[in-house]
Every structure is written in C-alpha cells, then in structure tokens.
Protein backbone atom coordinates (compact mmCIF):
# COMPACT_ATOMS: atom_id res chain seq x y z
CA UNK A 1 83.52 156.50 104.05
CA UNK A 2 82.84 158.36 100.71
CA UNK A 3 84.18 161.67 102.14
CA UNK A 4 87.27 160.02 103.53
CA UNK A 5 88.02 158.60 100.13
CA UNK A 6 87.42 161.40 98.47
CA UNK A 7 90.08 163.76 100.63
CA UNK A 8 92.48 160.75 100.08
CA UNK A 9 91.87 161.41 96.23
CA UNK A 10 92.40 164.48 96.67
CA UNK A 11 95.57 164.50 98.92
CA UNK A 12 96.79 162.28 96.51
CA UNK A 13 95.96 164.82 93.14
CA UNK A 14 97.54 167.85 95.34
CA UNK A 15 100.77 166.32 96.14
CA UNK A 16 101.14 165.70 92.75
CA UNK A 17 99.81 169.17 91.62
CA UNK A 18 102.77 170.45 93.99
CA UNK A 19 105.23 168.40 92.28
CA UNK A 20 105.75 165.67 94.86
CA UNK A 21 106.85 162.34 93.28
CA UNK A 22 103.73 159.27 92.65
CA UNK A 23 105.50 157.09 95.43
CA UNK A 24 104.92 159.85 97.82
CA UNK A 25 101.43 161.19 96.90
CA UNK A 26 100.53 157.04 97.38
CA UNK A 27 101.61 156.80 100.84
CA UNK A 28 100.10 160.19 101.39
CA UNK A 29 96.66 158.47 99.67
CA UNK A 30 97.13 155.16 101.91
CA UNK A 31 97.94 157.37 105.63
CA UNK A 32 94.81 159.44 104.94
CA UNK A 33 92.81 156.10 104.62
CA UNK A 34 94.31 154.11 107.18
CA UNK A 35 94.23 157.27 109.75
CA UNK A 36 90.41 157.87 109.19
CA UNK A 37 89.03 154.30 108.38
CA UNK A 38 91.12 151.58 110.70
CA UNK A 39 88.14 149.64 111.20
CA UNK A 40 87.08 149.61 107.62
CA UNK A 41 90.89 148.35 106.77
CA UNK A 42 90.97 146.29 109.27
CA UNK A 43 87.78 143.92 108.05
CA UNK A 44 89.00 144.34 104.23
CA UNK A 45 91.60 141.48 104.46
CA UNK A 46 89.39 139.13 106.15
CA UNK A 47 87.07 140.15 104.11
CA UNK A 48 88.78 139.36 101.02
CA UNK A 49 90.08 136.39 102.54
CA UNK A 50 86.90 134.94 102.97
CA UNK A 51 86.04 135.88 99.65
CA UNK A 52 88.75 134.48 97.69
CA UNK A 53 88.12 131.09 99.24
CA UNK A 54 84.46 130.66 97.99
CA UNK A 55 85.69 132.10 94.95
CA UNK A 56 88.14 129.45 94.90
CA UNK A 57 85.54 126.21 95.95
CA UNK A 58 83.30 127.69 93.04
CA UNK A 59 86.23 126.41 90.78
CA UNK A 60 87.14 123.03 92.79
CA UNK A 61 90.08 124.65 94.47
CA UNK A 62 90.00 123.50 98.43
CA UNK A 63 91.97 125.93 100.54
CA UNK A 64 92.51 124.60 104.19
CA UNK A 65 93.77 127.34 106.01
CA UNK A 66 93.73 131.30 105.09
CA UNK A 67 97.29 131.44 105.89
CA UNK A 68 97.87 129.44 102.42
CA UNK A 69 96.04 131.72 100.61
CA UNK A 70 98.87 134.43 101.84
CA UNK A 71 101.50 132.55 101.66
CA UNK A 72 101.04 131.73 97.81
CA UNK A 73 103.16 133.45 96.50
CA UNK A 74 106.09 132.10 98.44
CA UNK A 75 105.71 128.60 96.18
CA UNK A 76 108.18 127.46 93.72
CA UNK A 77 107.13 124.05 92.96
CA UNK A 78 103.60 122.11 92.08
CA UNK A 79 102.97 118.75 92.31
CA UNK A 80 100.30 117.11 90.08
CA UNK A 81 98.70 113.63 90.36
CA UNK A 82 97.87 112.78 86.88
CA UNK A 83 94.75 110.53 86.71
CA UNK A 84 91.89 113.08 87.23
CA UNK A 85 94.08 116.15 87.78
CA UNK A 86 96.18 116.17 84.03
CA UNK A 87 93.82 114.01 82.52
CA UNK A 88 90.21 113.00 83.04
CA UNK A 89 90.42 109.94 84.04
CA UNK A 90 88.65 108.05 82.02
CA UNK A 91 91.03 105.10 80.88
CA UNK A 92 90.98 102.72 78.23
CA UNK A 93 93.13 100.18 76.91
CA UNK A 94 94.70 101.29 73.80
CA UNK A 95 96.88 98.19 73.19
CA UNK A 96 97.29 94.06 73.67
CA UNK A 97 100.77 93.02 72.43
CA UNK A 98 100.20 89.56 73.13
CA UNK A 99 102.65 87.12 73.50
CA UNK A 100 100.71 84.32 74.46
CA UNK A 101 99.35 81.41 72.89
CA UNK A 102 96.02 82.15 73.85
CA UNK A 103 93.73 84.48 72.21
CA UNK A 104 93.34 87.94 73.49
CA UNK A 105 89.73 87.38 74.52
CA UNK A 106 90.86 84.59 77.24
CA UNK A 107 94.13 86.49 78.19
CA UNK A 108 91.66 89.58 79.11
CA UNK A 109 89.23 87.86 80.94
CA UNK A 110 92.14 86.65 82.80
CA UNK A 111 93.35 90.19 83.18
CA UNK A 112 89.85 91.83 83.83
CA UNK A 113 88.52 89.16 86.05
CA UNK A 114 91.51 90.14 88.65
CA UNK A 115 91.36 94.06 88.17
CA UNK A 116 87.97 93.90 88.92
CA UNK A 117 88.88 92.92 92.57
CA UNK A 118 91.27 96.12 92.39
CA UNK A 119 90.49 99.75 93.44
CA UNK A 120 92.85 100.91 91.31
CA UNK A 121 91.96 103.74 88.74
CA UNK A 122 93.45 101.93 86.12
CA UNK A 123 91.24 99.07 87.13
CA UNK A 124 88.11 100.89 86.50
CA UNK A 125 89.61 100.47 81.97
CA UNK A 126 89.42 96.82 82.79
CA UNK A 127 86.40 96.47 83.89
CA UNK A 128 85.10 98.20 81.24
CA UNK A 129 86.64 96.08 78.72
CA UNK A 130 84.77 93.11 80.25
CA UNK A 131 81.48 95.00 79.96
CA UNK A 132 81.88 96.06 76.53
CA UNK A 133 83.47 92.68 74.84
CA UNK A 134 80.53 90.87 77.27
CA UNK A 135 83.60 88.43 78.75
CA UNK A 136 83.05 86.51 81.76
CA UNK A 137 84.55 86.99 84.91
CA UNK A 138 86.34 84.03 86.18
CA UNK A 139 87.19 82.84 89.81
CA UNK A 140 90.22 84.71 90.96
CA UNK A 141 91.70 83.41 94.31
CA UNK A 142 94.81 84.81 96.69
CA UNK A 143 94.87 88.08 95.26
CA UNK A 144 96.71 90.19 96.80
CA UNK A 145 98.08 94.45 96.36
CA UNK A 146 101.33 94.70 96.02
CA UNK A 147 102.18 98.20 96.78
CA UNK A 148 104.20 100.26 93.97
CA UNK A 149 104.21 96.85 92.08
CA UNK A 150 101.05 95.55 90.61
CA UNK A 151 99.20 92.63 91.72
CA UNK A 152 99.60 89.09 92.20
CA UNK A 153 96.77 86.74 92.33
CA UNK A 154 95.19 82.74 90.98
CA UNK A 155 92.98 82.24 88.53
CA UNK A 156 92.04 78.82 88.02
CA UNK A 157 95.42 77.04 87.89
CA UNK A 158 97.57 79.93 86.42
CA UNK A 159 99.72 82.21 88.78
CA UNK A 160 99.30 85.39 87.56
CA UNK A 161 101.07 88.93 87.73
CA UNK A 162 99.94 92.48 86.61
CA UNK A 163 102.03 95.55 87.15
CA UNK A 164 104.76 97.38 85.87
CA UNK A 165 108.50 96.43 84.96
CA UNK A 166 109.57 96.45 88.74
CA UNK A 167 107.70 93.79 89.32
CA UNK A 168 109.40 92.23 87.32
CA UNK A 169 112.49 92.83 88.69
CA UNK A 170 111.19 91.64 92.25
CA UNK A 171 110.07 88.13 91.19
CA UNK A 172 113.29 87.74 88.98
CA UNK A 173 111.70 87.19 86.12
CA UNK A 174 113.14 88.32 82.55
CA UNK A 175 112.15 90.86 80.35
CA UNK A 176 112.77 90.82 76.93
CA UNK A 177 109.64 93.55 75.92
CA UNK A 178 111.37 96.44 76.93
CA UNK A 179 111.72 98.02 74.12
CA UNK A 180 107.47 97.43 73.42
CA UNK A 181 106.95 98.87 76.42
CA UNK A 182 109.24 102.53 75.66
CA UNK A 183 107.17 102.21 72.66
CA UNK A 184 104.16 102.27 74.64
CA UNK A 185 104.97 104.75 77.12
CA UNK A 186 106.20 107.35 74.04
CA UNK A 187 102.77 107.66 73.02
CA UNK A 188 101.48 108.41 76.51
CA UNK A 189 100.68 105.08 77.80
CA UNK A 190 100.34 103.13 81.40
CA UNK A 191 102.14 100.11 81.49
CA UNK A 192 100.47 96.72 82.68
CA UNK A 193 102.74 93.64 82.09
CA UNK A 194 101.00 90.21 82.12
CA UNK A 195 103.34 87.50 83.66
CA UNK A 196 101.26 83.87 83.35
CA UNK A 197 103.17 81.80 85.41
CA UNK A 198 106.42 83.53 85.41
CA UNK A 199 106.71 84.14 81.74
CA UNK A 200 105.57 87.77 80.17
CA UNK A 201 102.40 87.17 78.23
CA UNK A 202 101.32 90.33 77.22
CA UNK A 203 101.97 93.90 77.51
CA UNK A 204 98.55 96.31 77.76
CA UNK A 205 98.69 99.92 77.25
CA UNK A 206 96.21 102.15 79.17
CA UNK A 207 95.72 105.27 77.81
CA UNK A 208 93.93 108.82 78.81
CA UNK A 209 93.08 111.88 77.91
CA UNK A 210 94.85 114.78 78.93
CA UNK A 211 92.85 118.24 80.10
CA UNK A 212 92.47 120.59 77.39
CA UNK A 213 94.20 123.34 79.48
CA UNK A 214 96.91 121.47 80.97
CA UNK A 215 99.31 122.26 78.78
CA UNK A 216 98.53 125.97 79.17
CA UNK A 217 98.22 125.68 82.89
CA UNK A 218 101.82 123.66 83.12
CA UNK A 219 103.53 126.61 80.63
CA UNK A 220 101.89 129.50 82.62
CA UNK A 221 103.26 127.93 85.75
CA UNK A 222 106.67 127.41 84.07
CA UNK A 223 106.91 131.07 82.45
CA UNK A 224 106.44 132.11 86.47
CA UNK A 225 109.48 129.78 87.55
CA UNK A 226 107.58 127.61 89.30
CA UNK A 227 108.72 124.12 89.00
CA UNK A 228 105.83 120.95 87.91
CA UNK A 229 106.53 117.65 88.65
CA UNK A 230 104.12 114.84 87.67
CA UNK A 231 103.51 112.24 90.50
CA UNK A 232 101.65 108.72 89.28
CA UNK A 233 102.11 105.50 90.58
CA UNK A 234 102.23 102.20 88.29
C-alpha cells in the first residue's frame, strides 16, 4: 500500500512537472490508486461509514440507516422540536396574571393538582411549583387530554380548563387577555390559559432556556440555505 501511494504521488508530481493541468494530474493520482488498490477502496467507504456513525452517537446524533448519512447533503430543510432540542427543558413558570378572585396560591394548586396527572413537558414546571411553594394536591376527577388543546378536568366542584387560546375557541368561550398573552409570548413564553368554569382566570407563562449554541447552530444552517422551522405543540 505505501509503494502504491507513493507512485500515485509521484504520477501526480510528474504530470505536473510536464505541464499537464491539476485536474488531470488528480485523475491520473486517483486511476493509479483505484487500479492497484480496489480492495483497499472498496472497504474505505464502509469504513468511513461506520465510522462517522459512532462518531456521530458520541455526540447524541442517531443515524438509522447509512444511506442518510450519504444522502445529507441533499437536505434543504430542518425541523426542530423545541423543548429539549432548542432549549433544555427545564421549565418554569415565569408569570400568574391572575384574574381571579382567589389568591394565586389556591388558583395553582388548582392548576398543579391537574398537571400533575399530565405527561406533558410543560407539566413537569407545575409540579415543581407545588413542591417548591409546599401546596397540596387536591382531588382532580374526569380529566381528560385534549389533543392540540389543553386539558379539561374537575376539581372539587369547579370545571376547569388549561391550554392554549384554541381552546378557547372550541368551548366558545371569550377572550378578552389577548393582548397579555402576545405580551407573554414576546418574551419567549408558553401559554397556559386558566378557564374556572367557563370564565378566563388566569394566564401562566412557562418559560425556558434556550441552548447556548442554538442560535449559532440555526444561523450556520441558514448561511447554508437550509431552511429551520420550529415545531412545538401548546
């Protein structure tokens, strides 16, 4: 192997010594090498197949198949989930604009006590919130998912609704905090509405924090015209 690559190196140096052009002293390089070492050739691709994809598990990346490694470069658009992928993931609620006559303390129990029966990443905030403010979880009864929505469930007496403005629009029930929640959402925000027996009672912002190299990642991507596009639920 050493000798063939060095008479490649050297077919390549004399064709350019005889004043042949650099595209045709490389193919000269490349026949000489694939004419004397198929077999050698032939395993380097798998090879660095193989390679590339425990290189790539070694940094989280999971690559199916070793046809997507090739095929690669034929992408023109990513799309990232953003809890745990452009942020960490670890949420916490960064506003209570309550609307309520209650006290914030009851109105999150109320809140917590159903989330905790969620599996919902923006659940996982709630719960914490309970923990940390040591509030008691209450009995929450017909809870149900609704998918895209939020969640609907009893607590005590109260009928109770948690999820985003399109719930709102599905139970028919007027909102007059839109402008709160743009508010919320400018400074990076999830939205939870609170509807206590169809009236809006509070609005809770849920906030994370973004990866420090997202940014970069996103404007690296961009500068290579390939198109992001964020995809997160409620």
């Amino acid at each position: 192997m050493p000798v063939v690559i060095l008479i490649a190196i050297l077919s390549f140096i004399g064709y350019l010594a005889f004043g042949q052009g650099i595209d045709e002293a490389i193919t000269t390089f490349v026949t000489v090498l694939v004419v004397a070492c198929p077999c050698s050739l032939g395993l380097a691709t798998p090879l660095a197949i193989v390679v590339a994809e425990g290189y790539s598990a070694s940094k989280g990346i999971l690559v199916k198949k070793s046809e997507i490694l090739e095929n690669a470069k034929k992408v023109d658009t990513i799309v990232f989930d953003k809890t745990g992928t452009l942020t960490y993931g670890k949420l916490k609620i960064s506003k209570i604009i309550n609307y309520d006559t209650i006290e914030d303390s009851e109105l999150m129990q109320i809140v917590g006590s159903i989330e905790e029966k969620s599996t919902h990443p923006i659940a996982q905030a709630f719960k914490e919130y309970l923990e940390e403010n040591k509030l008691e979880k209450l009995e929450v009864t017909q809870f149900e998912n609704i998918a895209g929505l939020g969640i609907s469930a009893k607590v005590e007496s109260r009928n109770v609704l948690l999820g985003n403005a399109k719930m709102l629009q599905k139970y028919n029930i007027k909102n007059e905090h839109a402008d709160s929640e743009q508010i919320l959402a400018e400074k990076g925000n999830s939205i939870v509405y609170v509807v206590i027996d169809n009236k809006v009672s509070a609005i809770i912002g849920i906030n994370d924090i973004v990866r420090e190299n997202a940014k970069e990642v996103i404007e690296i991507l961009n500068k290579n015209n390939i198109q992001t596009i964020m995809l997160t639920r409620r």
